[in-house]
N, C-alpha and C. Protein backbone atom coordinates (compact mmCIF):
# COMPACT_ATOMS: atom_id res chain seq x y z
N UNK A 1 0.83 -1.18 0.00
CA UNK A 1 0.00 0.00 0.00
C UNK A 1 0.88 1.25 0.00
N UNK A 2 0.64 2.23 -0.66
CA UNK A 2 1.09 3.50 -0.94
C UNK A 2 0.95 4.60 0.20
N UNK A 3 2.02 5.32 0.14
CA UNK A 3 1.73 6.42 1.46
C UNK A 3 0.98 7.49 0.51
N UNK A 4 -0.30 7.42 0.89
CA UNK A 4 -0.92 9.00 0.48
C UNK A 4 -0.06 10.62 0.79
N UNK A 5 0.18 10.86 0.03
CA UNK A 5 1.01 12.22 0.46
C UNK A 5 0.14 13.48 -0.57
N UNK A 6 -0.50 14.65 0.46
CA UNK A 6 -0.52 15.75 -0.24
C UNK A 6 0.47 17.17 -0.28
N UNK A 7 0.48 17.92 -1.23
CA UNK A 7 1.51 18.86 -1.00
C UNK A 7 0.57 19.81 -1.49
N UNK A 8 0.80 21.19 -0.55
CA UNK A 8 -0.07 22.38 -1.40
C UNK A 8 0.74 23.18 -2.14
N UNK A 9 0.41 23.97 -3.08
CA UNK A 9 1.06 24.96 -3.91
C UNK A 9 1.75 26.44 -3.37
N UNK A 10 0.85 27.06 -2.94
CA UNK A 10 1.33 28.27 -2.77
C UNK A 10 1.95 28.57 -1.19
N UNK A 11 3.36 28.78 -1.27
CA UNK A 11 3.56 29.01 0.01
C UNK A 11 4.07 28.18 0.88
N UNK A 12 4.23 26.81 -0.41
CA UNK A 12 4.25 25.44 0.13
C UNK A 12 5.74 24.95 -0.80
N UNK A 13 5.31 24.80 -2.19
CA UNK A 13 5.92 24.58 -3.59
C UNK A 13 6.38 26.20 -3.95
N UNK A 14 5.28 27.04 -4.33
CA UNK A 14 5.57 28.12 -5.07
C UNK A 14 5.47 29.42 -3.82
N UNK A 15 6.61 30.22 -4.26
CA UNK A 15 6.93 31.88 -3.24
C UNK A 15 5.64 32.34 -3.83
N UNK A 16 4.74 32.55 -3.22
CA UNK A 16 3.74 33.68 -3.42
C UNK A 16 4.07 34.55 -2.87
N UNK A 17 5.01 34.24 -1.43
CA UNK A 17 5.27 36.11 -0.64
C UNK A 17 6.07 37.10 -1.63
N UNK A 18 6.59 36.04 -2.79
CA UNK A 18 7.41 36.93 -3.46
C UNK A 18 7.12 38.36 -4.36
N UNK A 19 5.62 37.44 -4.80
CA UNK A 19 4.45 38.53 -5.62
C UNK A 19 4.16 39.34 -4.45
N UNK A 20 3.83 39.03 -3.36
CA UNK A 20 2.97 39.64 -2.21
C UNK A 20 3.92 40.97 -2.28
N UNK A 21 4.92 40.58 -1.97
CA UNK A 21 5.59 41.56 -1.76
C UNK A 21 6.12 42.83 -2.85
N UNK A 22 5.82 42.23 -4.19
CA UNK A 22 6.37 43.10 -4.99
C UNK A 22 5.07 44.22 -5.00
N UNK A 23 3.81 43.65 -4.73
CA UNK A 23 2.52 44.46 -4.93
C UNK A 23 2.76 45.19 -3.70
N UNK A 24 3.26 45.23 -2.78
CA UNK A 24 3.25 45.98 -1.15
C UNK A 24 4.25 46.89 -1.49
N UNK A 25 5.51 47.04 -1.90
CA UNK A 25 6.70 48.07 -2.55
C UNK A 25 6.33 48.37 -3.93
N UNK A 26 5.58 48.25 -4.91
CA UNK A 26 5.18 48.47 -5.78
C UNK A 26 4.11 49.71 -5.37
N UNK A 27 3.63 50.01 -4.23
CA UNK A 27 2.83 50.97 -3.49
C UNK A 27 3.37 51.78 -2.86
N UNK A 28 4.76 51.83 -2.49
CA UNK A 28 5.72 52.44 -1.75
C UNK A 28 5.63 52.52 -0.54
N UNK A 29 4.93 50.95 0.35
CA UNK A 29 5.05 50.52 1.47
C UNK A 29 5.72 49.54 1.64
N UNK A 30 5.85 49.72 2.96
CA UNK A 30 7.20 48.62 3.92
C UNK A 30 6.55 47.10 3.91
N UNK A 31 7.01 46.37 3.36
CA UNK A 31 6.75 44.85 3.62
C UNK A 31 6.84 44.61 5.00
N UNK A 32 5.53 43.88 5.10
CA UNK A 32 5.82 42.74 6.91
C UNK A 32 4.79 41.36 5.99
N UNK A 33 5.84 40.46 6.80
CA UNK A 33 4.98 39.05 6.51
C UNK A 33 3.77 39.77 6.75
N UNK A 34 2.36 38.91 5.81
CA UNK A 34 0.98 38.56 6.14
C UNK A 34 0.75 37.87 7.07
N UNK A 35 -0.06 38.65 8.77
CA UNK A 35 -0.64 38.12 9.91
C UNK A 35 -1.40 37.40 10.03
N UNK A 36 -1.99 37.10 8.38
CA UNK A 36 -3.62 36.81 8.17
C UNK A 36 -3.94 36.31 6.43
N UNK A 37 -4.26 35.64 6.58
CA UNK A 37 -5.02 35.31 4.94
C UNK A 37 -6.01 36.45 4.24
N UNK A 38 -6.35 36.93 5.32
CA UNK A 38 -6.94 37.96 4.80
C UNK A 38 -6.55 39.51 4.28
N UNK A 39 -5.97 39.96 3.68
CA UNK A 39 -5.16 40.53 3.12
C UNK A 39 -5.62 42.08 3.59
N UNK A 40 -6.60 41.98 4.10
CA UNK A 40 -7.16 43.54 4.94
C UNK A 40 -7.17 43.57 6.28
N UNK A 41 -6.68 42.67 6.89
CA UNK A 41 -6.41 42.46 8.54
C UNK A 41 -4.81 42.70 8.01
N UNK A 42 -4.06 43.61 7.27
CA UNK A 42 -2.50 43.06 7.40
C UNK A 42 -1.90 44.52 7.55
N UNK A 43 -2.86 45.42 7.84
CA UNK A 43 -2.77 46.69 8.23
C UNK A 43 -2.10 47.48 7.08
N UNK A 44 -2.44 47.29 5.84
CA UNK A 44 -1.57 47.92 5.21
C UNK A 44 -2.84 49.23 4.38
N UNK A 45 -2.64 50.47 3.86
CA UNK A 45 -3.88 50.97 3.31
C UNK A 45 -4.88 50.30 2.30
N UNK A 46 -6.24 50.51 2.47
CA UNK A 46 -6.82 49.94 1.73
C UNK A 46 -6.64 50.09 0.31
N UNK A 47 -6.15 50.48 -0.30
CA UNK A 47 -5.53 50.58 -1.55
C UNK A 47 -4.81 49.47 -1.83
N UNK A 48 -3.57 49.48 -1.11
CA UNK A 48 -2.53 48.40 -1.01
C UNK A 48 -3.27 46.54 -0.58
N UNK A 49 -4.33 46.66 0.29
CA UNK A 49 -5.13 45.68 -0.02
C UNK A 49 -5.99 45.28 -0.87
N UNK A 50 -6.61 46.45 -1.44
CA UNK A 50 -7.65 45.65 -2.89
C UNK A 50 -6.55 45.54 -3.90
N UNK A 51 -5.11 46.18 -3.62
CA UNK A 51 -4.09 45.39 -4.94
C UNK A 51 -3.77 44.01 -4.96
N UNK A 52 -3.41 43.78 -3.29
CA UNK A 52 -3.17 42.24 -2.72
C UNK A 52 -4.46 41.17 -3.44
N UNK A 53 -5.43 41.63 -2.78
CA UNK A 53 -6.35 41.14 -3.22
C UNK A 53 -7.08 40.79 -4.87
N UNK A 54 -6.79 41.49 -5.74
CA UNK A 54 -6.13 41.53 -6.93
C UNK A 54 -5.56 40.73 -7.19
N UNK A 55 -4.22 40.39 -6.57
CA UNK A 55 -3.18 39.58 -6.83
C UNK A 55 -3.61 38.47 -7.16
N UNK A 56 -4.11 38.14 -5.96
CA UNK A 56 -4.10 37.23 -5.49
C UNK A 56 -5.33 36.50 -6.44
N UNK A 57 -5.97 37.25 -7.14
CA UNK A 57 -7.25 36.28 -7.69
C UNK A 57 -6.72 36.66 -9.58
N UNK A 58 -5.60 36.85 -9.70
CA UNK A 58 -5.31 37.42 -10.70
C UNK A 58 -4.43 35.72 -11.43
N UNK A 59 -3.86 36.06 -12.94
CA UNK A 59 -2.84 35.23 -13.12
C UNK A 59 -1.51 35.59 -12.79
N UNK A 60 -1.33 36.58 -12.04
CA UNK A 60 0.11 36.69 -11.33
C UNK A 60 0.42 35.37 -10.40
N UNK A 61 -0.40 35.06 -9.85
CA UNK A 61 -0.52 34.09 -8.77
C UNK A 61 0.44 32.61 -9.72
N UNK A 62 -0.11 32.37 -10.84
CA UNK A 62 0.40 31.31 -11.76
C UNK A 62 1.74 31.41 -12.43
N UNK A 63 2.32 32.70 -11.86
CA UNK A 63 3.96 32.94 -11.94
C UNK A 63 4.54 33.41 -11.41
N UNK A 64 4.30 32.30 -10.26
CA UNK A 64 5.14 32.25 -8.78
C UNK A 64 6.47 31.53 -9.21
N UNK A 65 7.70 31.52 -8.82
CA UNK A 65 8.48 30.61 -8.65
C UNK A 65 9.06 29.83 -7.95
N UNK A 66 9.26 28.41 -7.76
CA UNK A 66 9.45 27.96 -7.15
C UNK A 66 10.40 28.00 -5.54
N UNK A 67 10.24 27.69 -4.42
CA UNK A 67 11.51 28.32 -3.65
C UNK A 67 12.43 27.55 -3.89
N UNK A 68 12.80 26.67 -4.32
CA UNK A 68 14.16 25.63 -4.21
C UNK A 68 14.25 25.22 -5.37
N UNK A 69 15.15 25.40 -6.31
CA UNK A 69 15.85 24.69 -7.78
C UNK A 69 15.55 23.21 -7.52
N UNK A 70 15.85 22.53 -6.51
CA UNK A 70 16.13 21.28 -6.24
C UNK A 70 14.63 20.81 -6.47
N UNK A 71 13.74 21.40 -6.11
CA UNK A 71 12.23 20.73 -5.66
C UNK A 71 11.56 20.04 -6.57
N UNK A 72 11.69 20.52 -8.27
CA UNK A 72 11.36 19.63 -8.98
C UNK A 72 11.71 18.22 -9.14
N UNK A 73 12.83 18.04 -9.23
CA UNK A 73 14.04 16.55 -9.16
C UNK A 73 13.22 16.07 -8.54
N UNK A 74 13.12 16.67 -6.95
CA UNK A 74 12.64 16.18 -5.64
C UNK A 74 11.37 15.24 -5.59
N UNK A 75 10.19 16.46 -6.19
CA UNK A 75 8.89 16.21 -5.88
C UNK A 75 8.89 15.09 -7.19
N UNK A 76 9.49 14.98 -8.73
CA UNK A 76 8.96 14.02 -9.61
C UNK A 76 9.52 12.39 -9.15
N UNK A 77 11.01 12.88 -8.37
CA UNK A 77 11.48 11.11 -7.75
C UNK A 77 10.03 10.57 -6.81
N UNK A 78 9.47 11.72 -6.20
CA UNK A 78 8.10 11.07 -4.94
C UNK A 78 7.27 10.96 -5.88
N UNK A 79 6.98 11.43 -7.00
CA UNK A 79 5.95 11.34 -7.94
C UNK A 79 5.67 10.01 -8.60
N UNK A 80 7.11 9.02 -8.71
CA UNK A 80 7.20 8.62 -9.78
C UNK A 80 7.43 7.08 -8.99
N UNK A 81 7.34 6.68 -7.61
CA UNK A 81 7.93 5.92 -6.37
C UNK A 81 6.63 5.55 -6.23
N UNK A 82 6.59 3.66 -6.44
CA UNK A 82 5.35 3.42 -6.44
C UNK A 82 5.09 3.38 -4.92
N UNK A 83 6.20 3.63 -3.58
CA UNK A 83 5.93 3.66 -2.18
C UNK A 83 4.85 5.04 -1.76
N UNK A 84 5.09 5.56 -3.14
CA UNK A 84 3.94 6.95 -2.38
C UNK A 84 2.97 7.31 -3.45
N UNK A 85 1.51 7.68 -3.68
CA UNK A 85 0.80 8.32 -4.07
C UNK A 85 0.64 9.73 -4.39
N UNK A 86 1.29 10.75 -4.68
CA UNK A 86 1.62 12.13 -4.15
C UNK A 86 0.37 13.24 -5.06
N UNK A 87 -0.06 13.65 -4.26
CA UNK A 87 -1.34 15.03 -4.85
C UNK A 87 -1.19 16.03 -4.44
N UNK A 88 -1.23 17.21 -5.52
CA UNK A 88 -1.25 18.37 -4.79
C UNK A 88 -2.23 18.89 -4.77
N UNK A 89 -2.90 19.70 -4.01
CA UNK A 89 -4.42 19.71 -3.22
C UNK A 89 -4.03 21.46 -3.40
N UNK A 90 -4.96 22.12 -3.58
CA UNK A 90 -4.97 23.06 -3.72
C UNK A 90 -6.23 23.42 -3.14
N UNK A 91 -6.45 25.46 -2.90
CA UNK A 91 -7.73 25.99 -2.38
C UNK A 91 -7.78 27.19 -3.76
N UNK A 92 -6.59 27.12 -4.82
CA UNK A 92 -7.28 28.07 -5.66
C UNK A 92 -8.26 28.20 -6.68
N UNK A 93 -8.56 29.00 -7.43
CA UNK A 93 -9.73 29.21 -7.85
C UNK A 93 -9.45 28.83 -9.14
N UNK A 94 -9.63 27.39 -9.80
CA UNK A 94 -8.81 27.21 -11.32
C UNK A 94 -9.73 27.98 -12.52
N UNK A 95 -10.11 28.97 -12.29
CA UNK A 95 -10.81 29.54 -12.79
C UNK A 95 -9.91 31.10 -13.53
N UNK A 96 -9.11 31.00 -12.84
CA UNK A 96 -7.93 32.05 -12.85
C UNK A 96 -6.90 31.96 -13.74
N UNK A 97 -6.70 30.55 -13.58
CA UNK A 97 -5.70 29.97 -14.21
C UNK A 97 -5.17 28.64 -14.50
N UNK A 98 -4.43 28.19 -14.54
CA UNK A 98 -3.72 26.84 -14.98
C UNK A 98 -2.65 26.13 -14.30
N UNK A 99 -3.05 25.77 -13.29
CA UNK A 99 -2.16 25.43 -12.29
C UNK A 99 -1.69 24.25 -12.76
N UNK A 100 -2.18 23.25 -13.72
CA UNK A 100 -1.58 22.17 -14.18
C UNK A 100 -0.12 22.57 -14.91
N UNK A 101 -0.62 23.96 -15.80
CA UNK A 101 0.79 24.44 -16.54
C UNK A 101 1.57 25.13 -15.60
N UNK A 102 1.59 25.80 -14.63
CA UNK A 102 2.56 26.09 -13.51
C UNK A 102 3.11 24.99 -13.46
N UNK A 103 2.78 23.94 -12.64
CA UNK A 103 3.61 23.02 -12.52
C UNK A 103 4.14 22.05 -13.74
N UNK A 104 3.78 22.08 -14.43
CA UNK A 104 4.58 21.09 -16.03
C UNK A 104 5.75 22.44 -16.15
N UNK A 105 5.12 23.83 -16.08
CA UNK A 105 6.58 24.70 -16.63
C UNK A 105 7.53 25.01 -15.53
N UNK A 106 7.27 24.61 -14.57
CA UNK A 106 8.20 24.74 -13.12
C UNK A 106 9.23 23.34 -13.16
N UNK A 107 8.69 22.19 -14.33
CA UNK A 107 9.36 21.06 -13.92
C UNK A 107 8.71 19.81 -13.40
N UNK A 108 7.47 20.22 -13.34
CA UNK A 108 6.63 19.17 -11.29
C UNK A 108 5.91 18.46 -12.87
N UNK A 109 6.26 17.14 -12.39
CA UNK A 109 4.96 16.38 -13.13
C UNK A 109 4.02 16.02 -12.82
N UNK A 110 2.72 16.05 -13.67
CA UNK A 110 1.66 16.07 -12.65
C UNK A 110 0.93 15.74 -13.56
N UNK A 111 -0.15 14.67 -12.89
CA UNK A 111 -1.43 14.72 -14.05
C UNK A 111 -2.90 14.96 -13.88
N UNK A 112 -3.39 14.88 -14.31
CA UNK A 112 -4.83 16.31 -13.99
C UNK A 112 -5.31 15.20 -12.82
N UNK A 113 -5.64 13.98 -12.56
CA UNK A 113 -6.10 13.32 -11.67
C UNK A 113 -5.13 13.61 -10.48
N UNK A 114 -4.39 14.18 -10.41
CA UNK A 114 -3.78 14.16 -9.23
C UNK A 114 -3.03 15.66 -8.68
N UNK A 115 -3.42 16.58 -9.58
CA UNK A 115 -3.83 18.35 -9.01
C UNK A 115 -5.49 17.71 -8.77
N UNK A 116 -5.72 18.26 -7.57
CA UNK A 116 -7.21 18.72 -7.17
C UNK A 116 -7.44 20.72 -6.57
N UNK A 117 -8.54 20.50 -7.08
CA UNK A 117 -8.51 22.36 -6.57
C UNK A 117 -9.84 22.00 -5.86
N UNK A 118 -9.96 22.12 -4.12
CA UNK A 118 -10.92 21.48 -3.14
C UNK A 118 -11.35 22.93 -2.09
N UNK A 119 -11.82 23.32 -2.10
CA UNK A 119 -12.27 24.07 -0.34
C UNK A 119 -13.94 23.99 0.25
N UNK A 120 -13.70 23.04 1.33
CA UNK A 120 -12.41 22.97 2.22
C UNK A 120 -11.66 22.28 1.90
N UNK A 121 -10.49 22.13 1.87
CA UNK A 121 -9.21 21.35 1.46
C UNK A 121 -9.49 20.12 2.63
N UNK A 122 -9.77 20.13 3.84
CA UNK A 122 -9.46 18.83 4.58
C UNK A 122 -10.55 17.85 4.36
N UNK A 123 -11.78 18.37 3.80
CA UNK A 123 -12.86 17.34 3.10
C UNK A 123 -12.23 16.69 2.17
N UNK A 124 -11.73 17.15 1.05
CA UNK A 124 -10.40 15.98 0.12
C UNK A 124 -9.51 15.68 0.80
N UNK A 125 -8.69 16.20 1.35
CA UNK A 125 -7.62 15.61 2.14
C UNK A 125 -8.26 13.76 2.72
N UNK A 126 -9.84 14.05 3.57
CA UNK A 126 -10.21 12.87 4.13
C UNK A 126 -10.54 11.87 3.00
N UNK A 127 -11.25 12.56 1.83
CA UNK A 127 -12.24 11.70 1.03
C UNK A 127 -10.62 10.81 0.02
N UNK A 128 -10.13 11.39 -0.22
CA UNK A 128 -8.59 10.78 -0.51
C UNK A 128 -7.30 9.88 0.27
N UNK A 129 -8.08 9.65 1.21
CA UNK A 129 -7.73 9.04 2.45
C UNK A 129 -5.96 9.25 2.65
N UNK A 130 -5.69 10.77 2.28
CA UNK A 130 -3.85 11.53 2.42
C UNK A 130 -3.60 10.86 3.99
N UNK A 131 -2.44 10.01 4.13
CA UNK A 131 -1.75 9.89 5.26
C UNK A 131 -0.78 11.51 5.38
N UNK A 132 -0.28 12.12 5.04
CA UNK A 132 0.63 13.10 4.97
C UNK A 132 0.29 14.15 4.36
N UNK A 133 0.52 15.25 4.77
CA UNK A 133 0.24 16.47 4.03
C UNK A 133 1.10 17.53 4.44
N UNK A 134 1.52 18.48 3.81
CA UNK A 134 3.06 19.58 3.53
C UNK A 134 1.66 20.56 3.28
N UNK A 135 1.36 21.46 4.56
CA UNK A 135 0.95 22.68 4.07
C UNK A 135 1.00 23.74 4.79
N UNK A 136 0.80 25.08 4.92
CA UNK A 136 1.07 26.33 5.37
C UNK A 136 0.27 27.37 6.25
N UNK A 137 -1.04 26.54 5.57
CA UNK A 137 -2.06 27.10 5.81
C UNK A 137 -2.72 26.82 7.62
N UNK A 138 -2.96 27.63 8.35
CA UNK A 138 -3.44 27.00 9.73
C UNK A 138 -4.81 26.36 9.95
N UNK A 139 -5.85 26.41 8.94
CA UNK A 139 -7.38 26.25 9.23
C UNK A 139 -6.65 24.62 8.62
N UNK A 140 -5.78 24.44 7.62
CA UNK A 140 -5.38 23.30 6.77
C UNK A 140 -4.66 22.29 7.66
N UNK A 141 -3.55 22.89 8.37
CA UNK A 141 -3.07 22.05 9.59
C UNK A 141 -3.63 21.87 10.76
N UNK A 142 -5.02 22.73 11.30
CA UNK A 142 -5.58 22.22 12.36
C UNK A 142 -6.36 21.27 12.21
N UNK A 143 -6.89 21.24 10.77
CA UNK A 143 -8.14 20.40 10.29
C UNK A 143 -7.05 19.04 9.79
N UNK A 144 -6.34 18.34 9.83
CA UNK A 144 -5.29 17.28 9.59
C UNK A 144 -5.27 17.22 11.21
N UNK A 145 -4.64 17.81 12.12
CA UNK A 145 -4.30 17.27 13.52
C UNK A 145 -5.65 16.94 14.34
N UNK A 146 -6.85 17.54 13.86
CA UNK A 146 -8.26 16.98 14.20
C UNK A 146 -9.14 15.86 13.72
N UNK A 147 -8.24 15.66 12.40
CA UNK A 147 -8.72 14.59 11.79
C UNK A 147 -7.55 13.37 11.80
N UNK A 148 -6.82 13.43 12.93
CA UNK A 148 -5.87 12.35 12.57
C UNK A 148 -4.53 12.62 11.23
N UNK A 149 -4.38 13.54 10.75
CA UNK A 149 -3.61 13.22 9.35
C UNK A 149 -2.59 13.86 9.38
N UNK A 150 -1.44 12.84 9.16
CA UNK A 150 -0.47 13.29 9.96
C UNK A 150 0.22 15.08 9.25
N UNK A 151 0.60 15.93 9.69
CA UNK A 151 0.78 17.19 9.02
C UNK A 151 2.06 17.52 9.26
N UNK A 152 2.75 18.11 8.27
CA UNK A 152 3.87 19.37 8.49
C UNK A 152 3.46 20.29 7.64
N UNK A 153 3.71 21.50 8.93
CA UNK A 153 3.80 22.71 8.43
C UNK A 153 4.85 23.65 7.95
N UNK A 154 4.81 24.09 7.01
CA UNK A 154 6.09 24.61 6.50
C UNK A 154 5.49 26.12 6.76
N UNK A 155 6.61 26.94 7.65
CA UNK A 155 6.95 27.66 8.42
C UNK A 155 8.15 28.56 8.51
N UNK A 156 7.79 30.07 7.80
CA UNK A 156 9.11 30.55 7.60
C UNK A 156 9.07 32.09 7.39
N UNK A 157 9.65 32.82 7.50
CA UNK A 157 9.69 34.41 7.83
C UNK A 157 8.80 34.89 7.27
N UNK A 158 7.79 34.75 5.98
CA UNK A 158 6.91 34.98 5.34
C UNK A 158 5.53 34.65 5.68
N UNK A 159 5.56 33.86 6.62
CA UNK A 159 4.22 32.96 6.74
C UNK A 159 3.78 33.39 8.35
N UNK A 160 3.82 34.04 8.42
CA UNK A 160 3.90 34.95 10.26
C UNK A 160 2.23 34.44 10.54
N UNK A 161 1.60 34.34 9.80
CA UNK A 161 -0.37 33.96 9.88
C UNK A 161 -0.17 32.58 10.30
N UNK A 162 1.07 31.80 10.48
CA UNK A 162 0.87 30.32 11.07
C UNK A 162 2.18 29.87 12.36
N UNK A 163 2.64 30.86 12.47
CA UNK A 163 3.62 31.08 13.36
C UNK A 163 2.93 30.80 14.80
N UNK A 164 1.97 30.70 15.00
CA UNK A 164 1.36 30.63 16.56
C UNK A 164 1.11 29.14 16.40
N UNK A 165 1.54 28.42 15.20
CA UNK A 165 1.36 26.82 15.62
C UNK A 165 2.83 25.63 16.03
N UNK A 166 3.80 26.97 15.66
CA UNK A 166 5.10 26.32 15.82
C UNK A 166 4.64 25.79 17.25
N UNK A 167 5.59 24.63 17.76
CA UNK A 167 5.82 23.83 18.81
C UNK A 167 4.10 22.97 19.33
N UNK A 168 3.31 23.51 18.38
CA UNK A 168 2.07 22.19 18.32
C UNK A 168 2.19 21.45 17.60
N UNK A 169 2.91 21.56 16.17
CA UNK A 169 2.88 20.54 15.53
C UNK A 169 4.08 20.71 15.03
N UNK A 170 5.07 19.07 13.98
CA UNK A 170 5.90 19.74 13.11
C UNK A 170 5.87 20.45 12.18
N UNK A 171 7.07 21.18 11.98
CA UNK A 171 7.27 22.34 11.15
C UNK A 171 8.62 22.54 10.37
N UNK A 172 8.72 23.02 9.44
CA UNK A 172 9.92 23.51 8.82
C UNK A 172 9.76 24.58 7.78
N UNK A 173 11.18 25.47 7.62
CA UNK A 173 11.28 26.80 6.91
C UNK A 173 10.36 26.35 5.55
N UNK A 174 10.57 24.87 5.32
CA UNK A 174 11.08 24.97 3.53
C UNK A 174 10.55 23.65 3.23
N UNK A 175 9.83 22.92 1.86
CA UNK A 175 9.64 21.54 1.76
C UNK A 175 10.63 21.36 1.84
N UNK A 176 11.92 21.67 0.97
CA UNK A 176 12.74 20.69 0.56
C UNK A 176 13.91 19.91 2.33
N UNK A 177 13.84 20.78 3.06
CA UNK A 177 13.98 20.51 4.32
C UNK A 177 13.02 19.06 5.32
N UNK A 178 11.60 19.84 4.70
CA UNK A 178 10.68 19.06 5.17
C UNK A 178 10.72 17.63 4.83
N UNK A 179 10.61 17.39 3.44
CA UNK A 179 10.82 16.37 2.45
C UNK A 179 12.31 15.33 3.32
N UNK A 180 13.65 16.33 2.95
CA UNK A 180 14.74 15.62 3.99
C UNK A 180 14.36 14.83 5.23
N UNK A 181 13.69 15.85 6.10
CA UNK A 181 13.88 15.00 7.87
C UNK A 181 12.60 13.72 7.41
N UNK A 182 11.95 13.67 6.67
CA UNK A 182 10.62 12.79 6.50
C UNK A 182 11.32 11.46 5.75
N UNK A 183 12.54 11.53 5.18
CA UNK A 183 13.15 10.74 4.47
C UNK A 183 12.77 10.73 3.11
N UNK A 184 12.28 11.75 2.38
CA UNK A 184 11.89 11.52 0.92
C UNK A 184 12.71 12.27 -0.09
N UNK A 185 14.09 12.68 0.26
CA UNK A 185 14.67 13.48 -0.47
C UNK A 185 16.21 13.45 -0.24
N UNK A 186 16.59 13.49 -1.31
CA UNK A 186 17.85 12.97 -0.75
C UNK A 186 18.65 13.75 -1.18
């Protein structure tokens, strides 16, 4: 039997703080990690949030780049290992865009049965019966540690909105870190 493994995209696989941030100095304000998913709790002027917000539902979002050179290699050896099942589970809106071609032009192989675009994400997470899941998100990692499934959170100067879960659950800066201590990357 196969280890179910999910991985999410943004924040997870792909720098979205990277866009985040170019839209926040692109306004001629000071970057601080996002406190909040919600991009108008992040105290910045409302201007600078309906841009975020923008962004974020825009196709900028679909040319993110990856954080680690290595991650493709990485994620197609788990892809391709009949010991694991691997999906990436997503909450965006494929309506926006083409997240299948993000990942074919980033490198990540993937095939449409196995990108899902779900919210709530932990209703697929269950109905897919994922032993493992790599995500960022806190409603995403509380709903895995409530449902049994085992979680890491990837956790890192950008992601300050999930920082109050360090030392409840595991965590790391980075997949490709994450991937390492889990033994899937070598």
């Amino acid at each position: 039997m196969s280890t179910r493994i999910a991985i999410d995209l943004d924040n997870t696989i792909f720098n979205l703080a990277e866009k985040y941030r170019a839209v926040v100095e692109l306004h001629h304000c000071k970057y601080t990690p996002p406190v909040s998913y919600d991009v108008y709790k992040c105290g910045y002027p409302t201007h600078v949030a309906d841009a975020l917000s923008e962004m974020l539902k825009s196709d900028a979002v679909y040319k993110t780049n990856v954080f680690d050179r290595r991650l493709p290699q990485i994620l197609n050896r788990i892809y391709t290992d009949p010991k694991y099942m691997l999906f990436y589970i997503t909450e965006r809106d494929f309506s926006h865009g083409c997240d299948i071609g993000q990942l074919m032009n980033a490198g990540i192989q993937c095939d449409v049965p196995r990108l899902v675009n779900y919210a709530p994400k932990i209703d697929i997470l269950k109905r897919y019966k994922i032993d493992l899941c790599f995500d960022d998100a806190p409603h995403v990692v509380n709903g895995c540690v409530e449902n049994n499934i085992d979680v890491v959170m990837i956790s890192n100067e950008d992601t300050a909105y999930n920082h109050y879960l360090r030392g409840r659950v595991e965590h790391y800066p980075d997949l490709v870190t994450a991937l390492m201590r889990r033994g899937m990357a070598r």
